[in-house]
C-alpha atoms as a PDB file:
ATOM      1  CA  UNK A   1     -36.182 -53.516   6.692  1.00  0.00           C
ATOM      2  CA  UNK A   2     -40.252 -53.645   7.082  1.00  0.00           C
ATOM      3  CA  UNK A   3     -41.956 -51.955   4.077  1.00  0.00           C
ATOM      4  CA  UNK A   4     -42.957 -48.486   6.342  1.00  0.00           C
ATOM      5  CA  UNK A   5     -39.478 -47.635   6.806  1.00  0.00           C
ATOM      6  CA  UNK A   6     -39.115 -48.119   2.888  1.00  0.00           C
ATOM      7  CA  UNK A   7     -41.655 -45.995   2.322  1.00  0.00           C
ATOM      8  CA  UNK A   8     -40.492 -43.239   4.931  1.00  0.00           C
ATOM      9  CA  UNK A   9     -37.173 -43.358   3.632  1.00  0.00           C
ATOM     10  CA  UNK A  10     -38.501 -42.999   0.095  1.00  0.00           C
ATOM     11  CA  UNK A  11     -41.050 -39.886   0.627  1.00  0.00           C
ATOM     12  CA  UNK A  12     -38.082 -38.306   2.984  1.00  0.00           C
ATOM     13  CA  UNK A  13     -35.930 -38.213  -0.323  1.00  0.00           C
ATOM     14  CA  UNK A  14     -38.350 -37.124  -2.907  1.00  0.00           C
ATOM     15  CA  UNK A  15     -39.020 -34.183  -0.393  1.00  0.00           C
ATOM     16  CA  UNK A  16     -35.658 -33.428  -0.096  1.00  0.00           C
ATOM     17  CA  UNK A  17     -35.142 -33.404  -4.331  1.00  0.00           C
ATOM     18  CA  UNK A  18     -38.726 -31.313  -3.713  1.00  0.00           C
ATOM     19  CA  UNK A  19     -37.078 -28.590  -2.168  1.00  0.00           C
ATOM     20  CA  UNK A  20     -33.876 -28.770  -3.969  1.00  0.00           C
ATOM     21  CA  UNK A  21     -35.329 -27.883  -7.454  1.00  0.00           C
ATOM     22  CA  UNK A  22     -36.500 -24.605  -6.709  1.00  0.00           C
ATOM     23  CA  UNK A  23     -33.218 -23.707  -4.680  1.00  0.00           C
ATOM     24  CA  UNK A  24     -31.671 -24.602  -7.680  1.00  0.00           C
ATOM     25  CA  UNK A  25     -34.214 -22.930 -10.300  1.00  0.00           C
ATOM     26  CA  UNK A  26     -33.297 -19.694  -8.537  1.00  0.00           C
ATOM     27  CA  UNK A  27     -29.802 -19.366  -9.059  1.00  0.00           C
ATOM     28  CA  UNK A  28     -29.278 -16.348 -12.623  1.00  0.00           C
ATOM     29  CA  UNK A  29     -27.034 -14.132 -13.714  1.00  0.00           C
ATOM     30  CA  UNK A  30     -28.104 -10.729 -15.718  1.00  0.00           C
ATOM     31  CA  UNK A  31     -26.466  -8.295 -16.925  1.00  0.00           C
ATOM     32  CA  UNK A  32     -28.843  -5.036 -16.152  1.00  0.00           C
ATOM     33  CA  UNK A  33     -28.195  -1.327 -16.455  1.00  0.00           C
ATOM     34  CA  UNK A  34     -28.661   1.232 -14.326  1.00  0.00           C
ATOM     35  CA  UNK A  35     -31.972   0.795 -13.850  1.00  0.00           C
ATOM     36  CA  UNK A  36     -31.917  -2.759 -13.099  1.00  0.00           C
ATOM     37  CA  UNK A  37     -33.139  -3.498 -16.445  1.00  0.00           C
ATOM     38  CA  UNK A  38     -31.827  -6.619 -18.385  1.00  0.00           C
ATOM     39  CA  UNK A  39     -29.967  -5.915 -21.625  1.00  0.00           C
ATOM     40  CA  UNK A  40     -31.330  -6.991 -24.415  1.00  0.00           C
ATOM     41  CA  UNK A  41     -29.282  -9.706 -26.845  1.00  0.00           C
ATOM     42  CA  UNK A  42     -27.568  -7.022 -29.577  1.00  0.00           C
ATOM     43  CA  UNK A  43     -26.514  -4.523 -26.812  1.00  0.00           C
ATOM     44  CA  UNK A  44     -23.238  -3.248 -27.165  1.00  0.00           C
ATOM     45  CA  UNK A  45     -21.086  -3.344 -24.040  1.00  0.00           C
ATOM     46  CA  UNK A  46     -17.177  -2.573 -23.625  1.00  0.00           C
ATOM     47  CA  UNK A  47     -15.108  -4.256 -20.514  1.00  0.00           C
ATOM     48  CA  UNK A  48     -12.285  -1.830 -19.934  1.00  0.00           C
ATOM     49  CA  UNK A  49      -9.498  -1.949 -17.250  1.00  0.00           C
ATOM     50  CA  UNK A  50      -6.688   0.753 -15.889  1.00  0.00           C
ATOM     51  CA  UNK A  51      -4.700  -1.760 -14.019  1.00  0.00           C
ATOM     52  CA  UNK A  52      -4.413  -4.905 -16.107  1.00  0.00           C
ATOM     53  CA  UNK A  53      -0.787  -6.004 -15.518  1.00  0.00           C
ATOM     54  CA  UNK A  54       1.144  -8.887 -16.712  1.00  0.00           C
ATOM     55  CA  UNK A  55       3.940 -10.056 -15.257  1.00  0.00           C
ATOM     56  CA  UNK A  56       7.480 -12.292 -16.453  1.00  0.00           C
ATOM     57  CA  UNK A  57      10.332 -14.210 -15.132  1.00  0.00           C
ATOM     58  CA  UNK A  58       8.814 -14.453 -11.411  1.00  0.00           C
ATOM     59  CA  UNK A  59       8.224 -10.657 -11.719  1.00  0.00           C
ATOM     60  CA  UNK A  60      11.353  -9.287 -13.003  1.00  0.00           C
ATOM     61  CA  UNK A  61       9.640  -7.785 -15.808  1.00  0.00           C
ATOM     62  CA  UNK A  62       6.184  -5.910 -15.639  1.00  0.00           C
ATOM     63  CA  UNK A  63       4.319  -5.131 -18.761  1.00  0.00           C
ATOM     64  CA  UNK A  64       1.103  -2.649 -17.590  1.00  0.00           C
ATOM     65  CA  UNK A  65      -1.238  -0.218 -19.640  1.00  0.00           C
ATOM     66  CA  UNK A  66      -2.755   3.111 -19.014  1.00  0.00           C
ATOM     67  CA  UNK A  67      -5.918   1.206 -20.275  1.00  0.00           C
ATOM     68  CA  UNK A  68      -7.020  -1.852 -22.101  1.00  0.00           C
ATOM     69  CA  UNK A  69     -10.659  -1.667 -23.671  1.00  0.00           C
ATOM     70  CA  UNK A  70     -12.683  -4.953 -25.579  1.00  0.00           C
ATOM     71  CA  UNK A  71     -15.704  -4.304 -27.504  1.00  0.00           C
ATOM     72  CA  UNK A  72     -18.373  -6.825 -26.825  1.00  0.00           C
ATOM     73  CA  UNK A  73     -22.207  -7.439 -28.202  1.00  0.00           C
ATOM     74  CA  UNK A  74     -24.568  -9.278 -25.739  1.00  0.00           C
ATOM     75  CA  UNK A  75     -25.290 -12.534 -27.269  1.00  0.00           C
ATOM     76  CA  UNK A  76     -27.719 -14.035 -24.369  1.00  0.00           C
ATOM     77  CA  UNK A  77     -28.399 -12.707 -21.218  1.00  0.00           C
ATOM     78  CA  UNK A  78     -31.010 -15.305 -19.727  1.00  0.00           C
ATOM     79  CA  UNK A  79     -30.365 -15.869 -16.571  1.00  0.00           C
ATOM     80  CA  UNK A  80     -28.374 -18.958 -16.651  1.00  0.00           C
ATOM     81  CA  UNK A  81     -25.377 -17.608 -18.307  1.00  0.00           C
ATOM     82  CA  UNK A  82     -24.573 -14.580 -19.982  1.00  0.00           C
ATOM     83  CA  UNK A  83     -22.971 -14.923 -23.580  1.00  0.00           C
ATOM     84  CA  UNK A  84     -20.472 -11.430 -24.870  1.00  0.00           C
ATOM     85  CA  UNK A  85     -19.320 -12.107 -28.431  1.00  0.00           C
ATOM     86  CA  UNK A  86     -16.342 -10.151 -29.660  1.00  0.00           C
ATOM     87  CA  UNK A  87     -16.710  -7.015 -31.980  1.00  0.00           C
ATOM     88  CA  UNK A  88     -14.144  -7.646 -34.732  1.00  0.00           C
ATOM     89  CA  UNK A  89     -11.779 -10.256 -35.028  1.00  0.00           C
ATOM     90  CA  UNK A  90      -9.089  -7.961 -32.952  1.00  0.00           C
ATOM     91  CA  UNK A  91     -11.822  -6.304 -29.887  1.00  0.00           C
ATOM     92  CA  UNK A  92      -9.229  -4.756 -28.087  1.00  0.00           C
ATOM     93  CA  UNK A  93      -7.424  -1.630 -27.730  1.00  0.00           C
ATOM     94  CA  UNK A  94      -4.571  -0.378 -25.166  1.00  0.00           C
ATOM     95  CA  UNK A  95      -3.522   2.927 -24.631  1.00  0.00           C
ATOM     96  CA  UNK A  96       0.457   4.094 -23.415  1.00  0.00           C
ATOM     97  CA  UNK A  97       1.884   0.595 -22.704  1.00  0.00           C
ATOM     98  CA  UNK A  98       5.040   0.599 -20.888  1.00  0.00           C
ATOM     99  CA  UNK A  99       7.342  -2.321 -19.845  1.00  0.00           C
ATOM    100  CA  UNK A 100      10.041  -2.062 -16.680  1.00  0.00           C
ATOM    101  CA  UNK A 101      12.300  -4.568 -15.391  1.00  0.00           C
ATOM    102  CA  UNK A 102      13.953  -4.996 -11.791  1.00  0.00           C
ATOM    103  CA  UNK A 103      17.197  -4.219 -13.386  1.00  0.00           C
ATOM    104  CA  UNK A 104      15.974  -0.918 -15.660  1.00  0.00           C
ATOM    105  CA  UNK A 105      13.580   0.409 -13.422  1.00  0.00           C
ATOM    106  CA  UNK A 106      12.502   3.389 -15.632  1.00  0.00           C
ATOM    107  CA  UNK A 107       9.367   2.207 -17.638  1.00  0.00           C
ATOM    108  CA  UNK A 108       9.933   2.331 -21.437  1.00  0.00           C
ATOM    109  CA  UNK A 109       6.830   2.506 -23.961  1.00  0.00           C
ATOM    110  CA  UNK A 110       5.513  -0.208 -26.329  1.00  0.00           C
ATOM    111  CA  UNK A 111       3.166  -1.172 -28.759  1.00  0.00           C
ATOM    112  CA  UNK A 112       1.152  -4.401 -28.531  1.00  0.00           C
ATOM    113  CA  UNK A 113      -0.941  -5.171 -31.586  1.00  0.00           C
ATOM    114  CA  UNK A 114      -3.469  -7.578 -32.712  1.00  0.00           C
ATOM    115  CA  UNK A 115      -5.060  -7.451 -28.715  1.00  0.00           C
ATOM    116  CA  UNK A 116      -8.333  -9.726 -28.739  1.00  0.00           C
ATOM    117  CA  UNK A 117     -10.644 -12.031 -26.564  1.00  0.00           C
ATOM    118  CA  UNK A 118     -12.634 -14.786 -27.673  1.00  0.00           C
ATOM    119  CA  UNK A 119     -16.340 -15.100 -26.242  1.00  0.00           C
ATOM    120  CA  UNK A 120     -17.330 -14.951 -22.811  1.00  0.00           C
ATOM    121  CA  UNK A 121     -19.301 -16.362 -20.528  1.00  0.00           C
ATOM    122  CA  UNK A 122     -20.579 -15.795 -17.353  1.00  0.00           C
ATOM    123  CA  UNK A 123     -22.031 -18.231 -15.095  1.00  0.00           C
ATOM    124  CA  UNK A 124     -24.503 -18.022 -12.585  1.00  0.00           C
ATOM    125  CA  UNK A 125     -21.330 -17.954  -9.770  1.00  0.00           C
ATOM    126  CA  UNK A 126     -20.239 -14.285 -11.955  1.00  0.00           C
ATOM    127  CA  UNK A 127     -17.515 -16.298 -12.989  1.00  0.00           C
ATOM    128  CA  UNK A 128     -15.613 -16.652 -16.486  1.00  0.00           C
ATOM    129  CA  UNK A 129     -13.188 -16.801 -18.843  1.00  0.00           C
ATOM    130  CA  UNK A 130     -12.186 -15.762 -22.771  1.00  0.00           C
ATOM    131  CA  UNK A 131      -9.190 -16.398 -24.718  1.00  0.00           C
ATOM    132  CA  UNK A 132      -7.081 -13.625 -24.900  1.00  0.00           C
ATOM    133  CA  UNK A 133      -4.268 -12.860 -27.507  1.00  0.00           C
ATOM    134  CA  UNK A 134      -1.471  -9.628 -28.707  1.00  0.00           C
ATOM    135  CA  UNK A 135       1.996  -9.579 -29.855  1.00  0.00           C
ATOM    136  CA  UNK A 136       4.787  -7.515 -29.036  1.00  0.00           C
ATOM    137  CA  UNK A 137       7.229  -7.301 -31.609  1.00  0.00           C
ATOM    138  CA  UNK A 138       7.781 -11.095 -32.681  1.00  0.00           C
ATOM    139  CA  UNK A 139       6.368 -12.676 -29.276  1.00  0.00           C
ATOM    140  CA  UNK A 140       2.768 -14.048 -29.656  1.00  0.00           C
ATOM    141  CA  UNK A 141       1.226 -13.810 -26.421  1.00  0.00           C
ATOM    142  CA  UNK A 142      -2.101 -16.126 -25.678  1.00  0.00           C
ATOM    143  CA  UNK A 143      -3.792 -17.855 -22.516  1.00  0.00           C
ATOM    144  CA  UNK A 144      -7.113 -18.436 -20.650  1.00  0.00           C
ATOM    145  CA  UNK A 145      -8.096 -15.018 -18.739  1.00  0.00           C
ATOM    146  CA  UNK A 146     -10.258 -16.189 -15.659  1.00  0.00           C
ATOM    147  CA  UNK A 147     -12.621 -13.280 -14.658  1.00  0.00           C
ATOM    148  CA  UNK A 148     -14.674 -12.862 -10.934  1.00  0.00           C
ATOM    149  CA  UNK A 149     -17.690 -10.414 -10.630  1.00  0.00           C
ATOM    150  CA  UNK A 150     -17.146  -8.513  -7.187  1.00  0.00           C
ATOM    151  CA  UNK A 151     -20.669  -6.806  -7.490  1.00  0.00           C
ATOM    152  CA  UNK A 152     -21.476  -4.130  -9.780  1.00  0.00           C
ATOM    153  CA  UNK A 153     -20.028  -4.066 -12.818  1.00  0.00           C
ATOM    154  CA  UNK A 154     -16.320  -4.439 -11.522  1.00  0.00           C
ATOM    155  CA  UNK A 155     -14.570  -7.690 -12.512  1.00  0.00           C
ATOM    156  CA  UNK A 156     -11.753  -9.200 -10.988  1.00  0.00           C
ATOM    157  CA  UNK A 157      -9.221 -10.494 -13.751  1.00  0.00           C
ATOM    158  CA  UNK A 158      -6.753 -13.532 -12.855  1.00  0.00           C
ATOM    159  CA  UNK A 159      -3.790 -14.221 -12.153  1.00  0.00           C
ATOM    160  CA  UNK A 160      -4.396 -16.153 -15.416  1.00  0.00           C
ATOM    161  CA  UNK A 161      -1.059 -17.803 -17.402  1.00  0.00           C
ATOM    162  CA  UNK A 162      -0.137 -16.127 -20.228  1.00  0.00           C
ATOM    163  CA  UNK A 163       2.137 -18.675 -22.726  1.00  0.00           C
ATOM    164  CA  UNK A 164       4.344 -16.926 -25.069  1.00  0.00           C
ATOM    165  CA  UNK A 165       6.211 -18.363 -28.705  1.00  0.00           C
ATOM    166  CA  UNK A 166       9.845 -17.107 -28.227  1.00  0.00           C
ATOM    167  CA  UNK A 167       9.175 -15.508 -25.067  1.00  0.00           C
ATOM    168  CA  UNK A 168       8.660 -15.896 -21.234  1.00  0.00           C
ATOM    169  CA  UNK A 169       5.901 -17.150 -20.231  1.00  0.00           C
ATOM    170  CA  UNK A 170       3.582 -14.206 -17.998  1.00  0.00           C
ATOM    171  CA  UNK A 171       0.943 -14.144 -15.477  1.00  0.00           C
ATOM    172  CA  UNK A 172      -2.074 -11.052 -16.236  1.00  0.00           C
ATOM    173  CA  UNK A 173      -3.996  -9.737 -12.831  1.00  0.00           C
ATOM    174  CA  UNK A 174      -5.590  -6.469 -12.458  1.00  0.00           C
ATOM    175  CA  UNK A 175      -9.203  -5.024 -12.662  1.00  0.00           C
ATOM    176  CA  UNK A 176     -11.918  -4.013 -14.732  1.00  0.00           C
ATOM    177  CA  UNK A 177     -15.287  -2.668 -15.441  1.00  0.00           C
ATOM    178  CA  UNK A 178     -18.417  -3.012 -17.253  1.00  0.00           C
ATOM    179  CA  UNK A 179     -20.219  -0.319 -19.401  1.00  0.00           C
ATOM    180  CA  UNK A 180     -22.405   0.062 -22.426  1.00  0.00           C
ATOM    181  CA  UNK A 181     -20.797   1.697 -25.667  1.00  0.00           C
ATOM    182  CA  UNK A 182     -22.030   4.649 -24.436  1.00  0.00           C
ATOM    183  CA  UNK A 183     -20.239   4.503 -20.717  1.00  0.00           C
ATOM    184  CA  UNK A 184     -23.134   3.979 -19.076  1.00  0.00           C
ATOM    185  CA  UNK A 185     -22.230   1.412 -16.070  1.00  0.00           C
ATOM    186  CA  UNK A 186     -23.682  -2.036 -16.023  1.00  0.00           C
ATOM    187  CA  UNK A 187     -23.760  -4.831 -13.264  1.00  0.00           C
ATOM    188  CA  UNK A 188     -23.709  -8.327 -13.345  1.00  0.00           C
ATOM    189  CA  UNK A 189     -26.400  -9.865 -11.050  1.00  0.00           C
ATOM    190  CA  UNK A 190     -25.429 -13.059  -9.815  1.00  0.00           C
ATOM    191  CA  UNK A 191     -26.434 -15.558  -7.460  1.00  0.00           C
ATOM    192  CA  UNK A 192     -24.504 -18.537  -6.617  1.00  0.00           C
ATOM    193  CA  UNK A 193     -25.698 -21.567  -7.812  1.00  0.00           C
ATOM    194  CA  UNK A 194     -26.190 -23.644  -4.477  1.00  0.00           C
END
């Protein structure tokens, strides 16, 4: 190889990395209200969902909730990932939780307590996860919850694995939204990192 085709092949990949970087540079994710304003770290935001279910023994058993809302404070919203840190040790709340099974179809209600998420993050694909934990009765229920932005502020939730101490072991799918403490909506921007 004569020293011109070094030379060519060496300026033809430092313009490729050239025009990488700035592909690359562009790719952010933002929370913003509705005015397409970013929200600003300390802003308190609430991820709430109608149709989280979880499922056990291959579906046998279906566990749902007329609503399950986590309380959240914007810890960085840069661009590059977006940071929610849990209010309270226990962020979550449900409201008229019912269980059915395929062999007593009429739903019966129940309580779940302790209901929390760890932190999440939110990468520049408007992708992430949080660890989320309740009981019911003397089962301790806990697994990774992966989460999908579908545009907006609406986030699609699973199927994630949901492990279980004495009991079966569950998958949780379903829906949910995005609003500040005051219901105002907010979206996640995102574009996907090439």
């Amino acid at each position: 190889m004569n020293i011109k085709r070094i030379l060519l092949l060496a300026s033809m990949a430092l313009a490729a990395i050239a025009f990488a970087v700035p592909v690359a540079a562009q790719a952010e994710v933002t929370l913003t209200d509705p005015n397409e304003l970013p929200l600003e770290p300390g802003a308190k935001v609430t991820l709430t969902s109608t149709n989280l279910l979880t499922t056990f023994l291959a579906g046998s058993i279906h566990l749902k909730c007329a609503k399950f809302t986590f309380h959240y404070e914007v810890e960085v919203n840069t661009g590059e990932h977006v940071v929610l840190q849990p209010v309270g040790a226990h962020n979550g709340t449900t409201e008229q939780c019912r269980v059915q099974t395929t062999a007593f179809p009429e739903e019966h209600p129940i309580f779940l307590g302790n209901v929390g998420t760890n932190e999440v993050t939110i990468d520049t694909w408007g992708t992430g996860s949080a660890a989320i934990t309740f009981t019911r009765f003397t089962c301790a229920f806990s697994g990774e919850v992966h989460i999908q932005a579908t545009g907006g502020g609406s986030i699609s939730i699973g199927p994630s694995t949901l492990s279980a101490s004495g009991c079966p072991i569950g998958t949780m799918h379903g829906n949910a939204s995005l609003e500040t403490s005051d219901g105002t909506p907010v979206s996640i921007d995102f574009e996907a990192t090439p």
